[in-house]
Protein backbone atom coordinates (compact mmCIF):
# COMPACT_ATOMS: atom_id res chain seq x y z
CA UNK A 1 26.48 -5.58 -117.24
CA UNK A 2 24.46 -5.34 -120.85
CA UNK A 3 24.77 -8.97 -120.74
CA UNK A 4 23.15 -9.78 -117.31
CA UNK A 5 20.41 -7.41 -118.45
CA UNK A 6 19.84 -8.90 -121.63
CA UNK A 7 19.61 -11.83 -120.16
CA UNK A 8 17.21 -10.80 -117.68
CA UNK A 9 15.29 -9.81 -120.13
CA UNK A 10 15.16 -13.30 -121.74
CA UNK A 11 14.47 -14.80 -118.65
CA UNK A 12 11.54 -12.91 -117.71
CA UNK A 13 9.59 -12.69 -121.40
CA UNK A 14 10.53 -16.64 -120.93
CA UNK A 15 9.02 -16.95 -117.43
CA UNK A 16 5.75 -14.92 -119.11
CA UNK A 17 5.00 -17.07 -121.91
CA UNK A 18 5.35 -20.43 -120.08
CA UNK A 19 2.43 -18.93 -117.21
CA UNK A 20 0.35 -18.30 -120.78
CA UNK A 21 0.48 -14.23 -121.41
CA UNK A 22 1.67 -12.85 -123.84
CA UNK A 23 2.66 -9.31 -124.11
CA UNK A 24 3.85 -6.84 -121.54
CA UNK A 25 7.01 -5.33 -120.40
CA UNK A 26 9.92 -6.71 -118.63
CA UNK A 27 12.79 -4.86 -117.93
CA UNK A 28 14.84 -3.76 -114.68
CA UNK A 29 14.79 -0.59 -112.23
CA UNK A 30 18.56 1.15 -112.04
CA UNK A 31 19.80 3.48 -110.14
CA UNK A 32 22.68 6.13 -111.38
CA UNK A 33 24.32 7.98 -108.11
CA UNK A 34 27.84 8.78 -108.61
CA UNK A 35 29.37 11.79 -106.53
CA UNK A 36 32.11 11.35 -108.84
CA UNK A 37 32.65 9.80 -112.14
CA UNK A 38 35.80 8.07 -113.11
CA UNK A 39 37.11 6.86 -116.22
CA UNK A 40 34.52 4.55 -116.62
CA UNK A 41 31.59 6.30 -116.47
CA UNK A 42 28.72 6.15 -113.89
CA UNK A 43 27.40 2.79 -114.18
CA UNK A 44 23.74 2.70 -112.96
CA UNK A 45 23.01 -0.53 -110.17
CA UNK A 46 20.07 -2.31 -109.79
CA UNK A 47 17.52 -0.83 -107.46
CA UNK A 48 13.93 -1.88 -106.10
CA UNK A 49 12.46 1.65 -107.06
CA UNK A 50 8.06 1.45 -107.76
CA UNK A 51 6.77 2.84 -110.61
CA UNK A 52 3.20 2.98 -111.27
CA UNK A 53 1.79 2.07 -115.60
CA UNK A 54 -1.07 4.37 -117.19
CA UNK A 55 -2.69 3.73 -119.90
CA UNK A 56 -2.70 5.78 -123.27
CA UNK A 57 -6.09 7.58 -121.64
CA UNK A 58 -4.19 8.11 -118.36
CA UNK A 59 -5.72 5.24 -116.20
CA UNK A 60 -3.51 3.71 -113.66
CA UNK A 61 -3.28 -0.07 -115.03
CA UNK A 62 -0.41 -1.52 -112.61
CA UNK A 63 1.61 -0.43 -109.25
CA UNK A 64 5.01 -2.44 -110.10
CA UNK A 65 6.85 -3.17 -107.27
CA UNK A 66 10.43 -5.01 -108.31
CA UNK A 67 12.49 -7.67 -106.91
CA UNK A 68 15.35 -6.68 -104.48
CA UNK A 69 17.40 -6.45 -107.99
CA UNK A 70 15.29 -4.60 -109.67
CA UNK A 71 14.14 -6.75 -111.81
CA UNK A 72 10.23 -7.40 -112.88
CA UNK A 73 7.56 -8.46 -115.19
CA UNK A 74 4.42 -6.98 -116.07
CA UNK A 75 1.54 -8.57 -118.15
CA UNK A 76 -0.14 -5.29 -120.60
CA UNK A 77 -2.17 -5.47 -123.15
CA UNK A 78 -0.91 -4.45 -126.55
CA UNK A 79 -1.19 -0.38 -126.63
CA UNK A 80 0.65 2.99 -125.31
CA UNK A 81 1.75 2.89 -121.67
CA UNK A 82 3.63 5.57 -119.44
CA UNK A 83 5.97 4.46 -116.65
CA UNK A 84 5.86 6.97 -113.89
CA UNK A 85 8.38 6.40 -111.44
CA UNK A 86 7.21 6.93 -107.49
CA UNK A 87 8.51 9.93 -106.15
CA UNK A 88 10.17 10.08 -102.58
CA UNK A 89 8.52 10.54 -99.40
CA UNK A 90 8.79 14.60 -98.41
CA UNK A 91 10.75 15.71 -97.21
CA UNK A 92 13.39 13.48 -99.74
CA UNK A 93 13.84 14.93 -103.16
CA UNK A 94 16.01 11.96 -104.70
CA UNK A 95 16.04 9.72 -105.91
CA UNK A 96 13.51 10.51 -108.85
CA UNK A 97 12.79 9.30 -111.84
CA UNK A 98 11.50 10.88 -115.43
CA UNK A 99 8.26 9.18 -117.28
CA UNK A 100 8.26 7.24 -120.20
CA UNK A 101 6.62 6.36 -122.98
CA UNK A 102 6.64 2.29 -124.10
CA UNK A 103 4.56 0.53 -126.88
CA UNK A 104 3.14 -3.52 -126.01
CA UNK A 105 2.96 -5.45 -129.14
CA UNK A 106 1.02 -8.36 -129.82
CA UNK A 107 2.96 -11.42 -128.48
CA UNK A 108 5.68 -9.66 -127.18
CA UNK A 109 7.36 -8.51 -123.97
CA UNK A 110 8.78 -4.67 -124.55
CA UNK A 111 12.11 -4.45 -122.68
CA UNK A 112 12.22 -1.65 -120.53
CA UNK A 113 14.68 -0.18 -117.72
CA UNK A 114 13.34 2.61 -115.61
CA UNK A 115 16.47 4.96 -114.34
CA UNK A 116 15.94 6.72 -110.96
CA UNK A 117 18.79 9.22 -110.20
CA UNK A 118 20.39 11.95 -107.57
CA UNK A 119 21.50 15.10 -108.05
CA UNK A 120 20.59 17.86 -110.60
């Protein structure tokens, strides 16, 4: 699974500097929903969950919506983003995901995975 992701990875900072850009992030949405966990853990699937980018001054810069996979690509400046994961229609409480914080360099696309999940 850490191999298909890496390579996704490769594949879409690829895909972004043939079209000319040049930084961003590029990652894959996951989902981790296990009622219960066996011996191998609760391995998180790929899921077409939005999540919306801000800017370090809190300005909404991008709606990301993924591919059926999960997977996606988004051309950023260099700076300080936030990745805020869309919350469920109410009355649905899950899935959800947590913010984070991600840093665009110059010429390079930050891998990223954005984890929804169920349950306390």
């Amino acid at each position: 699974m850490k191999k298909l992701v890496l390579l996704a990875f490769l594949l879409c900072a690829q895909f972004a500097f043939a079209n000319g850009h040049h930084s961003g992030i590029s990652g894959q949405v996951v989902l981790v929903a296990c009622p219960v966990v066996g011996p191998e853990g609760c391995p998180p699937q790929p899921y077409p969950g939005k999540f919306s980018v801000f800017n370090d001054k809190g300005k909404l810069v991008e709606k990301v919506t993924p591919d059926r996979n999960g997977f996606f690509s988004v051309d950023l400046k260099p700076g300080n983003y936030t990745i805020v994961p869309k919350a469920p229609e109410p009355p649905h409480i899950w899935p959800f995901g947590y913010p984070q914080e991600v840093q665009v360099e110059h010429h390079e696309f930050t891998p990223v995975t954005v984890v929804f999940g169920v349950g306390p």
